[in-house]
C-alpha atoms as a PDB file:
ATOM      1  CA  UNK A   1    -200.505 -41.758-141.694  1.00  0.00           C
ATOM      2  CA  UNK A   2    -202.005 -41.276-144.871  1.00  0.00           C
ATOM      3  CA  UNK A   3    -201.719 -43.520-148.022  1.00  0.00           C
ATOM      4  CA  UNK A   4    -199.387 -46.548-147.789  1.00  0.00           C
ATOM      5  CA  UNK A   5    -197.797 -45.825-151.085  1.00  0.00           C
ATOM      6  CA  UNK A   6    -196.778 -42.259-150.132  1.00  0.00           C
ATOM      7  CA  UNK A   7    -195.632 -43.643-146.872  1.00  0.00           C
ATOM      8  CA  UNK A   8    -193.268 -45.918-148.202  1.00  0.00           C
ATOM      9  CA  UNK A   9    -191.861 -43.610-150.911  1.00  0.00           C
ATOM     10  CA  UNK A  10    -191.324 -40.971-147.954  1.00  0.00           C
ATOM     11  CA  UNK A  11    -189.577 -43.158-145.910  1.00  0.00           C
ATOM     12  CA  UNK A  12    -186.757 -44.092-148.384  1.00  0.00           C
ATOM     13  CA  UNK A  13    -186.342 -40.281-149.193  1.00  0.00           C
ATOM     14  CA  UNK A  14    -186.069 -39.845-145.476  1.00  0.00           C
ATOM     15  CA  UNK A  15    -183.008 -42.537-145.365  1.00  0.00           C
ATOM     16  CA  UNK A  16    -181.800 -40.944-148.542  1.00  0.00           C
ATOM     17  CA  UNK A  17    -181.512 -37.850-146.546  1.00  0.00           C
ATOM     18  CA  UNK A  18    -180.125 -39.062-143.415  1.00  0.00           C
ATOM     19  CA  UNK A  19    -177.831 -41.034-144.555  1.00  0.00           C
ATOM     20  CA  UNK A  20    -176.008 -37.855-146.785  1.00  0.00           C
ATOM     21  CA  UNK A  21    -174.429 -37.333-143.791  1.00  0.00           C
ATOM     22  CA  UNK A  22    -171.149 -38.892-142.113  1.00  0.00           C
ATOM     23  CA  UNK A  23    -172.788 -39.716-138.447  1.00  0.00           C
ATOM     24  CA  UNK A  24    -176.125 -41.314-140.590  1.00  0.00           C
ATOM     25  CA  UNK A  25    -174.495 -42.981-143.464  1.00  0.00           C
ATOM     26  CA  UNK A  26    -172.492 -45.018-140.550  1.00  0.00           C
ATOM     27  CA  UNK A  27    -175.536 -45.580-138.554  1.00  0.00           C
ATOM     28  CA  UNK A  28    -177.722 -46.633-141.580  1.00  0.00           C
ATOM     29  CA  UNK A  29    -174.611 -49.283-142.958  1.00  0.00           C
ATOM     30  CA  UNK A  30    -173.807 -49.979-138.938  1.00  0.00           C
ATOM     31  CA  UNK A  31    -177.827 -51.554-139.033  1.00  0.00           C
ATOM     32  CA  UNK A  32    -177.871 -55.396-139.387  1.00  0.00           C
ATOM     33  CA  UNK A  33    -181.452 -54.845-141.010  1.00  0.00           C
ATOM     34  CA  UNK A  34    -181.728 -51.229-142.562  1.00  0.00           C
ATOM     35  CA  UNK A  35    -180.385 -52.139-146.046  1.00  0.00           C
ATOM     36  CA  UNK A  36    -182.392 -55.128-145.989  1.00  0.00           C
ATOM     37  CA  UNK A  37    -185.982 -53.337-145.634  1.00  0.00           C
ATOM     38  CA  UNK A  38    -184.352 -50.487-148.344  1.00  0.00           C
ATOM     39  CA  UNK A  39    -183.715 -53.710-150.939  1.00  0.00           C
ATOM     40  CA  UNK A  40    -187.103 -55.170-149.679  1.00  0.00           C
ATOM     41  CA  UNK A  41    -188.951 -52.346-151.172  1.00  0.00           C
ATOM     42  CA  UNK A  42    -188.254 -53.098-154.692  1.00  0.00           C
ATOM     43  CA  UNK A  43    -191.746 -55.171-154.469  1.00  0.00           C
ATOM     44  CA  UNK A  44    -193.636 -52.082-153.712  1.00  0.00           C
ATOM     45  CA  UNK A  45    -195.780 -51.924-156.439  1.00  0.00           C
ATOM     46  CA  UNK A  46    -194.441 -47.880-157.726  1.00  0.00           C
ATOM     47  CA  UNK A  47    -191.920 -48.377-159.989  1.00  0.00           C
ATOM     48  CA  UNK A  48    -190.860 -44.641-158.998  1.00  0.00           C
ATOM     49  CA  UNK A  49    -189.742 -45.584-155.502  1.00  0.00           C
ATOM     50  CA  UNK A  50    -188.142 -48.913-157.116  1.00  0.00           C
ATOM     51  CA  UNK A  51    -185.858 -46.249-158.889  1.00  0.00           C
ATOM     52  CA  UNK A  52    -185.834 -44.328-156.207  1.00  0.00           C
ATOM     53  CA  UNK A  53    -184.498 -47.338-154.317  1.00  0.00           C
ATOM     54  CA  UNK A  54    -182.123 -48.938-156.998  1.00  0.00           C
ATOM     55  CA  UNK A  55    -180.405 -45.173-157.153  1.00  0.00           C
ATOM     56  CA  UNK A  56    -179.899 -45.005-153.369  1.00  0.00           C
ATOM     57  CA  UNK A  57    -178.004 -49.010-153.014  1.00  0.00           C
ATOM     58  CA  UNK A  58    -176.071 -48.051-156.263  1.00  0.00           C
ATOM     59  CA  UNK A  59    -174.941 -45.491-154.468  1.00  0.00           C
ATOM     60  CA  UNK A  60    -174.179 -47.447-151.164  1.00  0.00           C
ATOM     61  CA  UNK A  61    -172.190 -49.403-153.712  1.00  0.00           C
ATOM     62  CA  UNK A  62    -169.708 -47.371-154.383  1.00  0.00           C
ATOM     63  CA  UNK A  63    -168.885 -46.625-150.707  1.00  0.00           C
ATOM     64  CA  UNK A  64    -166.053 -48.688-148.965  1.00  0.00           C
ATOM     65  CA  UNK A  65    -167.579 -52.097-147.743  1.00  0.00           C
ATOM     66  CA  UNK A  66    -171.154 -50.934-149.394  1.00  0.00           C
ATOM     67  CA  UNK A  67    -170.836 -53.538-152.485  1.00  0.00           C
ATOM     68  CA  UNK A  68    -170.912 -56.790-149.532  1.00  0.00           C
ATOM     69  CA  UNK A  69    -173.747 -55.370-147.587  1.00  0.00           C
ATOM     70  CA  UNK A  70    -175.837 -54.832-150.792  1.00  0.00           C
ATOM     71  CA  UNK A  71    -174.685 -58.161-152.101  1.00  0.00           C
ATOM     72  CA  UNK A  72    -175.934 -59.713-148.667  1.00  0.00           C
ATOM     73  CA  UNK A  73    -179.399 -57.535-148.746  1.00  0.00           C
ATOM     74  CA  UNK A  74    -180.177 -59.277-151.903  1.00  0.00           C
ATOM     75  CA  UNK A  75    -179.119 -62.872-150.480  1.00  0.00           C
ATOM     76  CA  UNK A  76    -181.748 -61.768-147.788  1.00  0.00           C
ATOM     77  CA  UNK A  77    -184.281 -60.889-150.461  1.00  0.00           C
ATOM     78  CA  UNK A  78    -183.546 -64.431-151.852  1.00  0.00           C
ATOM     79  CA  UNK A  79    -184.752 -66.013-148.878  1.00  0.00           C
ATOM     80  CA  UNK A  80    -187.552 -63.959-148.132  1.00  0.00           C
ATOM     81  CA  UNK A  81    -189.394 -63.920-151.296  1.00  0.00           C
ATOM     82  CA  UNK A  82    -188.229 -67.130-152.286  1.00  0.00           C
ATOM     83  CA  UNK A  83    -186.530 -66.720-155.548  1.00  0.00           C
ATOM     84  CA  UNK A  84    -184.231 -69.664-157.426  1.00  0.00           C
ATOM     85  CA  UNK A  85    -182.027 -67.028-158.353  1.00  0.00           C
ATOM     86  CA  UNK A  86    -180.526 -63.699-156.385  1.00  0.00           C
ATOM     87  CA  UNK A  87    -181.497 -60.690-158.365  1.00  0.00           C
ATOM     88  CA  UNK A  88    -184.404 -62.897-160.300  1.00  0.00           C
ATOM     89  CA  UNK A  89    -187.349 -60.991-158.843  1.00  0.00           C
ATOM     90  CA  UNK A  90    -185.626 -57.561-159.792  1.00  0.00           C
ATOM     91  CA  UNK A  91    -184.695 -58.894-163.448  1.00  0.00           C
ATOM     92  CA  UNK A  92    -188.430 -59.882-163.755  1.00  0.00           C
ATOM     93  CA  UNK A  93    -189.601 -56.183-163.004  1.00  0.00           C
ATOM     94  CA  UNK A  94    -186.689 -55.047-165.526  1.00  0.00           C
ATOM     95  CA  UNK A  95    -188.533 -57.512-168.147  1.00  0.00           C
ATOM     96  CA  UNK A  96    -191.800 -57.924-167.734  1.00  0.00           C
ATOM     97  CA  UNK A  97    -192.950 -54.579-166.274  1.00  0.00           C
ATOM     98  CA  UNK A  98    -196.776 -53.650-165.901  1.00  0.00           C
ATOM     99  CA  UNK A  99    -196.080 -50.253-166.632  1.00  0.00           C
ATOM    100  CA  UNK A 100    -193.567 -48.609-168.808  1.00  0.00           C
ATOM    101  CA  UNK A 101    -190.846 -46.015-166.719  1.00  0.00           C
ATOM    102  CA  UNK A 102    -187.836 -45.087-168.117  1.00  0.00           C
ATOM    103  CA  UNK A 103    -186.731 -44.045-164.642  1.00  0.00           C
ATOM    104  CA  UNK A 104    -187.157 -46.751-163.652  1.00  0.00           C
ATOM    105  CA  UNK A 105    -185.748 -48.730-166.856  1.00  0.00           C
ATOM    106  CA  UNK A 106    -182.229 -46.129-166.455  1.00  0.00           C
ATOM    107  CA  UNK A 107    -181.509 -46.904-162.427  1.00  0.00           C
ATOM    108  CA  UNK A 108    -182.082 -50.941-162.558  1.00  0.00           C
ATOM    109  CA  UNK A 109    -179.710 -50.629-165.787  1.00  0.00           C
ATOM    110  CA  UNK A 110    -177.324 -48.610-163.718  1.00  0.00           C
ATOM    111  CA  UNK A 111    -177.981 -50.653-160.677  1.00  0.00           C
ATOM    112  CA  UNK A 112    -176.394 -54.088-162.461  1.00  0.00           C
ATOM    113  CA  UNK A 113    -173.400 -52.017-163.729  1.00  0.00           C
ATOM    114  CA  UNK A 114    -172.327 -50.708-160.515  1.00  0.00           C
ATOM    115  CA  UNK A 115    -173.085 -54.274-158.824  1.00  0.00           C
ATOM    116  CA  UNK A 116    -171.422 -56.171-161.231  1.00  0.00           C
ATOM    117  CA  UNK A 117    -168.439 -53.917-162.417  1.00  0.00           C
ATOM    118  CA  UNK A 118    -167.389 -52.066-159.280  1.00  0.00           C
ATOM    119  CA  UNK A 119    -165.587 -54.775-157.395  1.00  0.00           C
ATOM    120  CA  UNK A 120    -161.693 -54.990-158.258  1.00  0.00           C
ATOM    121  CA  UNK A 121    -161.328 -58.940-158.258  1.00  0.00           C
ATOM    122  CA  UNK A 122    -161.797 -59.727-162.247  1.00  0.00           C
ATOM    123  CA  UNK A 123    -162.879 -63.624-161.456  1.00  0.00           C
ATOM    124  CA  UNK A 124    -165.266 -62.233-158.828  1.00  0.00           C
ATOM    125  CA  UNK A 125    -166.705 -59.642-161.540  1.00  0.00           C
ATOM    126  CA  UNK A 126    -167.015 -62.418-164.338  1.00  0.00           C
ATOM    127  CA  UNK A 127    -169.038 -64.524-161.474  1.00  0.00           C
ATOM    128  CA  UNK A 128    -171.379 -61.557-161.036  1.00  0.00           C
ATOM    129  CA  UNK A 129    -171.876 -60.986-164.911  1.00  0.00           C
ATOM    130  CA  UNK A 130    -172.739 -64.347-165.451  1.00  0.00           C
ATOM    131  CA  UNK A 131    -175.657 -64.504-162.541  1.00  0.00           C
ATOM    132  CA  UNK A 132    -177.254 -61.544-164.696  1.00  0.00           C
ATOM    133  CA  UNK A 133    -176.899 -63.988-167.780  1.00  0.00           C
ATOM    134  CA  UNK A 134    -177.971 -66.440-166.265  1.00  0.00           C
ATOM    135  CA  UNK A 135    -181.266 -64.400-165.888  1.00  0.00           C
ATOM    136  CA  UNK A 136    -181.312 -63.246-169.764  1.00  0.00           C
ATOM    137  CA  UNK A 137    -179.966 -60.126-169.337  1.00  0.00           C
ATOM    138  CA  UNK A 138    -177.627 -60.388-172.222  1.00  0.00           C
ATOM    139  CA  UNK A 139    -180.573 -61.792-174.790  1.00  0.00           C
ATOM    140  CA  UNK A 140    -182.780 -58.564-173.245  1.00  0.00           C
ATOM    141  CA  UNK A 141    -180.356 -56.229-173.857  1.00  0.00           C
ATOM    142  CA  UNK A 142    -180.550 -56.963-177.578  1.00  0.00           C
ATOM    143  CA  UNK A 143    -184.182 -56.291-177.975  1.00  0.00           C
ATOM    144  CA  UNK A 144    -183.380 -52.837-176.147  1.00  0.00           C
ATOM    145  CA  UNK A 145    -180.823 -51.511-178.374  1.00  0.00           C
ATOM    146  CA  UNK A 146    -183.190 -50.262-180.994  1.00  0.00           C
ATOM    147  CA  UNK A 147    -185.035 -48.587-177.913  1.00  0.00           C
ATOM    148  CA  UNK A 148    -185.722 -44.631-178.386  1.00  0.00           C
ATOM    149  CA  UNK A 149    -184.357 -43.158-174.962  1.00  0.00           C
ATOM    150  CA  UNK A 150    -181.078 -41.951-175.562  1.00  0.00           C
ATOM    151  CA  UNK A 151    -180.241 -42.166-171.229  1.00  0.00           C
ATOM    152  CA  UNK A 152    -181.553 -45.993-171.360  1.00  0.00           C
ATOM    153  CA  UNK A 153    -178.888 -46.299-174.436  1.00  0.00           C
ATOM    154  CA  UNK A 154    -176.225 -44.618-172.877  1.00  0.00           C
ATOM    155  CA  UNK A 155    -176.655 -46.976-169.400  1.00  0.00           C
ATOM    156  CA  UNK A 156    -176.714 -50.023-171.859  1.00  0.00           C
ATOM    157  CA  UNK A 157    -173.725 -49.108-173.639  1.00  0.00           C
ATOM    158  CA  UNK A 158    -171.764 -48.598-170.103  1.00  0.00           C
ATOM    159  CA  UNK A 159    -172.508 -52.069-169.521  1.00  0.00           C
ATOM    160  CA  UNK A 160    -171.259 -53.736-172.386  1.00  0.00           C
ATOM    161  CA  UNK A 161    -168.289 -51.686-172.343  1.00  0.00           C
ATOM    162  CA  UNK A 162    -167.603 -52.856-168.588  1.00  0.00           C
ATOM    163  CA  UNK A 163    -168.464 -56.261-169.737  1.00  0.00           C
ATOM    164  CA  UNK A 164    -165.415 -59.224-169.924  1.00  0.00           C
ATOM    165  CA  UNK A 165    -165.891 -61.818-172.951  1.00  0.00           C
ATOM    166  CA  UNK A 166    -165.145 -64.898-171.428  1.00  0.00           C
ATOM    167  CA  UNK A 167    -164.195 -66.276-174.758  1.00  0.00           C
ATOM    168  CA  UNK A 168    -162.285 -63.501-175.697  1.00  0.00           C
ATOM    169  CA  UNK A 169    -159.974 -63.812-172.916  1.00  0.00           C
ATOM    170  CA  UNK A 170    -159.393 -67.536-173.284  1.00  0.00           C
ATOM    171  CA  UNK A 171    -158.414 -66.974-176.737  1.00  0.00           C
ATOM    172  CA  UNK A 172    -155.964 -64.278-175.677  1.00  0.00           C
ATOM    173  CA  UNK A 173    -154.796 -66.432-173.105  1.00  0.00           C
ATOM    174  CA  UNK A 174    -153.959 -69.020-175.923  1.00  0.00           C
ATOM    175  CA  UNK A 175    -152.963 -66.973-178.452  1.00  0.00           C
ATOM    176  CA  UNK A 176    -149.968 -65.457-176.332  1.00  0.00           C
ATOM    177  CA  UNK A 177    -149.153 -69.173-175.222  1.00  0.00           C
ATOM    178  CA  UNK A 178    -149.632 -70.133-178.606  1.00  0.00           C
ATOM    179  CA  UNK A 179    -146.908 -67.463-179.673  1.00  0.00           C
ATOM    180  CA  UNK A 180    -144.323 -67.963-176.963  1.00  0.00           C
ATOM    181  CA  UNK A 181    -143.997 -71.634-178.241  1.00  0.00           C
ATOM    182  CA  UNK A 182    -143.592 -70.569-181.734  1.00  0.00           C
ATOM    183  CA  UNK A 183    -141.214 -67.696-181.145  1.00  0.00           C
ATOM    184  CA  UNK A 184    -137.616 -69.207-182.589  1.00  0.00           C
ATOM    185  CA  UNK A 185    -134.247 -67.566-181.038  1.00  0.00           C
ATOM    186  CA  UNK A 186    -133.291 -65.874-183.791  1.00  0.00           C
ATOM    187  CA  UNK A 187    -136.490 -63.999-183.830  1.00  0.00           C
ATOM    188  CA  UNK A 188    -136.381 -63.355-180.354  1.00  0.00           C
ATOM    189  CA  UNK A 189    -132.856 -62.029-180.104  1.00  0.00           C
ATOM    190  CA  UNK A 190    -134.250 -59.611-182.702  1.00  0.00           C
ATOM    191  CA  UNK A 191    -136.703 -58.706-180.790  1.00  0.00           C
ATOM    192  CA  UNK A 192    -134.327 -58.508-177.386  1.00  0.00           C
ATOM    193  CA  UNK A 193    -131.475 -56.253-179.929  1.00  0.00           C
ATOM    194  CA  UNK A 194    -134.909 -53.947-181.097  1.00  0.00           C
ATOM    195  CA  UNK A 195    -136.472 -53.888-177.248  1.00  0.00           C
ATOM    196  CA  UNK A 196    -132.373 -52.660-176.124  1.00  0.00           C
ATOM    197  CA  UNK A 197    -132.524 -49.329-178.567  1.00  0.00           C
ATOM    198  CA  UNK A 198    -135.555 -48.481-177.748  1.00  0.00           C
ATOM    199  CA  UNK A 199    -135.382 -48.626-174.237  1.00  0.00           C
ATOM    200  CA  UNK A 200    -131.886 -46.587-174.552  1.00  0.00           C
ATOM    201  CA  UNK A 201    -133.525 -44.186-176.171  1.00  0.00           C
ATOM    202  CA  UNK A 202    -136.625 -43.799-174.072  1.00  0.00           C
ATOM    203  CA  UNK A 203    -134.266 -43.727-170.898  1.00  0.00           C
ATOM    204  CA  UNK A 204    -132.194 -41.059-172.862  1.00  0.00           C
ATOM    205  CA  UNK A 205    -135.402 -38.870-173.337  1.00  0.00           C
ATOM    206  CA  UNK A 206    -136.354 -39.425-170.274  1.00  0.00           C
ATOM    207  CA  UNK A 207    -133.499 -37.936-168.469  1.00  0.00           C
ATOM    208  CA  UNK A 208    -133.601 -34.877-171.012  1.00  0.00           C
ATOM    209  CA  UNK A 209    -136.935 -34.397-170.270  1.00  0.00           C
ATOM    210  CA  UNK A 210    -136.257 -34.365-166.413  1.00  0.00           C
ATOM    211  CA  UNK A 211    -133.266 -32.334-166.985  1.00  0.00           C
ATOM    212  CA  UNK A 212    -135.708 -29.755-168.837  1.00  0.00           C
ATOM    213  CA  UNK A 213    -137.909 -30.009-165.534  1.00  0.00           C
ATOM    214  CA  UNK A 214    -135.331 -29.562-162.992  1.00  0.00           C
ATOM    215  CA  UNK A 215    -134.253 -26.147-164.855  1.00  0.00           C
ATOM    216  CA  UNK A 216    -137.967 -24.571-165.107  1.00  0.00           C
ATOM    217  CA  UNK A 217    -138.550 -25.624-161.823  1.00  0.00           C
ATOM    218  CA  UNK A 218    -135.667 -24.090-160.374  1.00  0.00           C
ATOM    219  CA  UNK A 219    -136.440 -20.897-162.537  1.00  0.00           C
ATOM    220  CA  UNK A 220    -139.949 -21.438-161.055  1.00  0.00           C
ATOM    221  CA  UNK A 221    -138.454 -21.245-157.585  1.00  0.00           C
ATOM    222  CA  UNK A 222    -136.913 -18.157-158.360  1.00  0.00           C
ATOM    223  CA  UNK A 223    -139.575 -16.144-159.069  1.00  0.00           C
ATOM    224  CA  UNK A 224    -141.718 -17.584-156.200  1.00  0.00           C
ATOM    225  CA  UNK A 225    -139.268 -16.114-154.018  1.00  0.00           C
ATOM    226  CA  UNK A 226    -139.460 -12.823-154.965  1.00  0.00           C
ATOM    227  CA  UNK A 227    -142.942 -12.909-154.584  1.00  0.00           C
ATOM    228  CA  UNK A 228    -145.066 -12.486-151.025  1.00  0.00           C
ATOM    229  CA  UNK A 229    -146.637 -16.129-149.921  1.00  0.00           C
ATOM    230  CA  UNK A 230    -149.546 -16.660-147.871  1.00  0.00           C
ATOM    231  CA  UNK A 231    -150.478 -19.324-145.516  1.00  0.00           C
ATOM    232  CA  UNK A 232    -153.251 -21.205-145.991  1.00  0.00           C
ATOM    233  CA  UNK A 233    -156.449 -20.586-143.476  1.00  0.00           C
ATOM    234  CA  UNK A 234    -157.887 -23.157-142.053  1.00  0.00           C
ATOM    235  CA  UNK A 235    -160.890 -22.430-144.424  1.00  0.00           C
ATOM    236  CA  UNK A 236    -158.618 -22.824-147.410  1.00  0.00           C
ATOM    237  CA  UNK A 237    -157.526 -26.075-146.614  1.00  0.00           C
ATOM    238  CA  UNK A 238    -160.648 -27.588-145.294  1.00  0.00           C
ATOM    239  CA  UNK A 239    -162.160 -26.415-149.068  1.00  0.00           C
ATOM    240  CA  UNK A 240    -159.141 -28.203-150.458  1.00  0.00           C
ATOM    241  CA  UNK A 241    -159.836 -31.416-148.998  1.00  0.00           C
ATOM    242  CA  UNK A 242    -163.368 -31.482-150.041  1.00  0.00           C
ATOM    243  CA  UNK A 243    -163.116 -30.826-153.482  1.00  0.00           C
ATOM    244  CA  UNK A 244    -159.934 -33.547-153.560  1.00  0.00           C
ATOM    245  CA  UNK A 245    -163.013 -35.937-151.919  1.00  0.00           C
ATOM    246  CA  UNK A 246    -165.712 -34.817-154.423  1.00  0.00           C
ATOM    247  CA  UNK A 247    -162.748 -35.722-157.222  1.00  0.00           C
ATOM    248  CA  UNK A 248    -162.801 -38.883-155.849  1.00  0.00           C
ATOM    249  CA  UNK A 249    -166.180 -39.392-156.434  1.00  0.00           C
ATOM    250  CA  UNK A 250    -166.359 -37.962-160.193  1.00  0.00           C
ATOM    251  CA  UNK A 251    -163.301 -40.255-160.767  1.00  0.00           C
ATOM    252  CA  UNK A 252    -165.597 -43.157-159.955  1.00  0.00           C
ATOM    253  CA  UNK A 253    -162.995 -44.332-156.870  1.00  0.00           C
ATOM    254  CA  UNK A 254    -164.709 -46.280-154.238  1.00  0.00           C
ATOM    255  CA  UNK A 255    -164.913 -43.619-151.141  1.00  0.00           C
ATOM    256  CA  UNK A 256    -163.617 -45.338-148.134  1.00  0.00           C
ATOM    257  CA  UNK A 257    -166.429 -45.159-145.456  1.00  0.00           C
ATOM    258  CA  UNK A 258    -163.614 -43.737-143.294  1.00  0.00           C
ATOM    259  CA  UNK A 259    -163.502 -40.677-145.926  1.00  0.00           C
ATOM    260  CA  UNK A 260    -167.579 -40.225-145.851  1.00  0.00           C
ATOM    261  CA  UNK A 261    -168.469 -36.634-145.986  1.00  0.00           C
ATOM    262  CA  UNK A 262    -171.416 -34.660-145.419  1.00  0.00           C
ATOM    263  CA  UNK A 263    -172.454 -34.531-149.057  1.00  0.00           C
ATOM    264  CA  UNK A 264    -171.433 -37.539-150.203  1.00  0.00           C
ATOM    265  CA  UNK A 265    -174.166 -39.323-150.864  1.00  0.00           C
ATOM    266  CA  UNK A 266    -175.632 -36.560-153.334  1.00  0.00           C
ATOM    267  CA  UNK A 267    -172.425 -35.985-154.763  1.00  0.00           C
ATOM    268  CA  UNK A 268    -172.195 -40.158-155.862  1.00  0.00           C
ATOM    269  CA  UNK A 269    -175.600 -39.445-156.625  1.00  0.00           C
ATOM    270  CA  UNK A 270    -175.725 -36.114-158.953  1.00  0.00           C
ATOM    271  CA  UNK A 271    -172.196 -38.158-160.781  1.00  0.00           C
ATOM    272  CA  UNK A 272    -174.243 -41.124-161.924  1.00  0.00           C
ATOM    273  CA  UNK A 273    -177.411 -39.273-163.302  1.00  0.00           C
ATOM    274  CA  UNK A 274    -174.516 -36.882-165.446  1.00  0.00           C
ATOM    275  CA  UNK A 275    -172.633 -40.057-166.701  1.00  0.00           C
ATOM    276  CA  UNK A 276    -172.939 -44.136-166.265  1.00  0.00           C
ATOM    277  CA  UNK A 277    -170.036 -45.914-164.026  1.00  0.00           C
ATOM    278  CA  UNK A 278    -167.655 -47.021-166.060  1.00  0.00           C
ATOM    279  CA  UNK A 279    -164.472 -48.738-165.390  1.00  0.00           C
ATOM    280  CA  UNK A 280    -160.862 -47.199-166.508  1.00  0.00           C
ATOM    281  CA  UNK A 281    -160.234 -50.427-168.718  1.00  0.00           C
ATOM    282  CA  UNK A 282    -163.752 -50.097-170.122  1.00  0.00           C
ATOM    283  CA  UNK A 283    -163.145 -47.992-173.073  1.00  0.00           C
ATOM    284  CA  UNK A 284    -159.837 -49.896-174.163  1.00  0.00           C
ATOM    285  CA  UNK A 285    -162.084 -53.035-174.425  1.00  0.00           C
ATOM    286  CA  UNK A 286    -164.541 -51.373-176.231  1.00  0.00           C
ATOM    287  CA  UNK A 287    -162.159 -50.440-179.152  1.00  0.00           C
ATOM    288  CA  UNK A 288    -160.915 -54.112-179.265  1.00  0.00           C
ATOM    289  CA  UNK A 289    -164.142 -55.270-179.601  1.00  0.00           C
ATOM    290  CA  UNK A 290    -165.211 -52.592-182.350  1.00  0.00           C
ATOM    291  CA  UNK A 291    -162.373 -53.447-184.328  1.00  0.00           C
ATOM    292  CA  UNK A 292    -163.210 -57.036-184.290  1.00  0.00           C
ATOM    293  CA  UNK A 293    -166.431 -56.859-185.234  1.00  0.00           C
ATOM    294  CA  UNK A 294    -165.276 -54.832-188.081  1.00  0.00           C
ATOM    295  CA  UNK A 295    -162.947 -57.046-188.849  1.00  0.00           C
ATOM    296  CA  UNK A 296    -165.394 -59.791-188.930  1.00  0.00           C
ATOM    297  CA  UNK A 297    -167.826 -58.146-191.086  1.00  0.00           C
ATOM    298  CA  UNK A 298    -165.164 -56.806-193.949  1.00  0.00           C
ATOM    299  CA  UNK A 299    -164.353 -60.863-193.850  1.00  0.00           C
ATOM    300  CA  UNK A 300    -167.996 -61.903-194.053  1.00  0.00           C
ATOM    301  CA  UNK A 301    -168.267 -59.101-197.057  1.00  0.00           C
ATOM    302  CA  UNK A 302    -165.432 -61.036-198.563  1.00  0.00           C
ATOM    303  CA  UNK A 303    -166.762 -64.300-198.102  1.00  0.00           C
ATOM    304  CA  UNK A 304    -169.927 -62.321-200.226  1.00  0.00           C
ATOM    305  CA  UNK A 305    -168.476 -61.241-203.135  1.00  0.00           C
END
């Protein structure tokens, strides 16, 4: 069979291959124990088939039902290697790594976004974050951000920008309570008189707008009819459907397993190594929290002078 190492690193590409198609992916995810001996590999000793490996379940993750069945490989790692905490052994190899690979370095940093960030249920997403604290990721991070590799940086900075501040939200939570309490009527009639215009004249816009619409759409219609139309071929729409499905992927939607192509696996794949998963809401949070920090340092200049 040749050497074990090669073996091992063969057999995950094999997987990897099967399972980029619809009747393999199902049977692969169908397996009570597949996934399990794909996460098990992370202890082979070559940290290019851990990244190897890390790349293929991020990829699971963002499949329909994928996210639980990784979640419960690693809960099956737990037990079988004995760790204190899920994801500890994998967090060691991220820290304390014999060898230097930035592949390796870029798909365990892309592995913990898509595992943490990709689920929908914010309290269940905080939860996940704070197991990776828990194991120092946040404190580790810091020492990396003066690091040289501009795809490690750009994996990091995904991460943080997916990332929910606890704190943050607590004090938004009490701030708004805070102002509600404080709000006198006067005030707030002038708010309600000020909130009335404006939605008079956004509705009044609005139906301008649509009125503007209607008309080039029936002018539209108009000219379509004058010209000859074609029916779609089977062909046509069958190319249609699979670039709407390979959208889906590039918009960083969770594929429904019912909706697997064959293809999909290297699409999710090819995505991820041309940019980092990151969430819709990410990029609003990562103003806010520029801003603040700005904020805070013009005050701590201040405080200075």
């Amino acid at each position: 069979m040749g050497d074990v190492t090669d073996d091992v690193h063969i057999c995950i590409m094999c997987l990897r291959a099967i399972m980029n198609f619809q009747n393999g992916f199902n049977r692969v995810i169908a397996h009570p124990k597949v996934i399990n001996y794909i996460a098990l590999s992370l202890n082979h000793k070559s940290y290019r088939t851990k990244s190897l490996v890390l790349e293929l379940l991020a990829a699971v993750c963002l499949v329909g039902g994928g996210h639980e069945i990784i979640l419960a490989a690693f809960d099956h790692f737990k037990l079988v290697c004995q760790e204190r905490r899920r994801f500890e052994t994998l967090l060691n190899y991220f820290q304390h790594f014999e060898e230097f690979s930035i592949d390796f370095m870029v798909a365990c940093m892309q592995f913990v976004n898509i595992v943490v960030h990709s689920v929908e249920d914010m309290n269940f997403r905080v939860y996940l974050q704070y197991e990776f604290t828990l194991l120092g990721i946040d404190y580790y991070l810091e020492k990396l951000k003066t690091t040289e590799s501009e795809r490690l940086q750009v994996q990091i900075q995904a991460y943080l920008d997916n990332m929910f501040t606890v704190a943050q939200l607590l004090e938004d939570s009490e701030t708004k309570n805070e102002s509600s309490r404080t709000t006198t009527p006067a005030t707030f009639f002038s708010f309600f008189v000020r909130f009335a215009i404006a939605y008079k004249r956004s509705a009044d816009e609005n139906r301008q707008r649509k009125e503007r619409e209607t008309a080039a759409a029936e002018l539209e219609s108009e000219k379509l009819q004058h010209r000859d139309s074609k029916k779609k071929t089977n062909q046509a729409e069958l190319l249609s459907e699979l670039k709407e499905r390979q959208q889906q992927v590039k918009e960083k939607k969770i594929l429904n397993q019912s909706e697997f192509y064959h293809g999909a696996l290297e699409e999710i794949l090819l995505d991820l190594k041309n940019e980092p998963y990151r969430r819709a809401d990410a990029v609003r949070r990562s103003r806010r929290r520029q801003t603040q920090e700005l904020k805070l340092g013009t005050k701590l200049q201040e405080m200075a002078i």
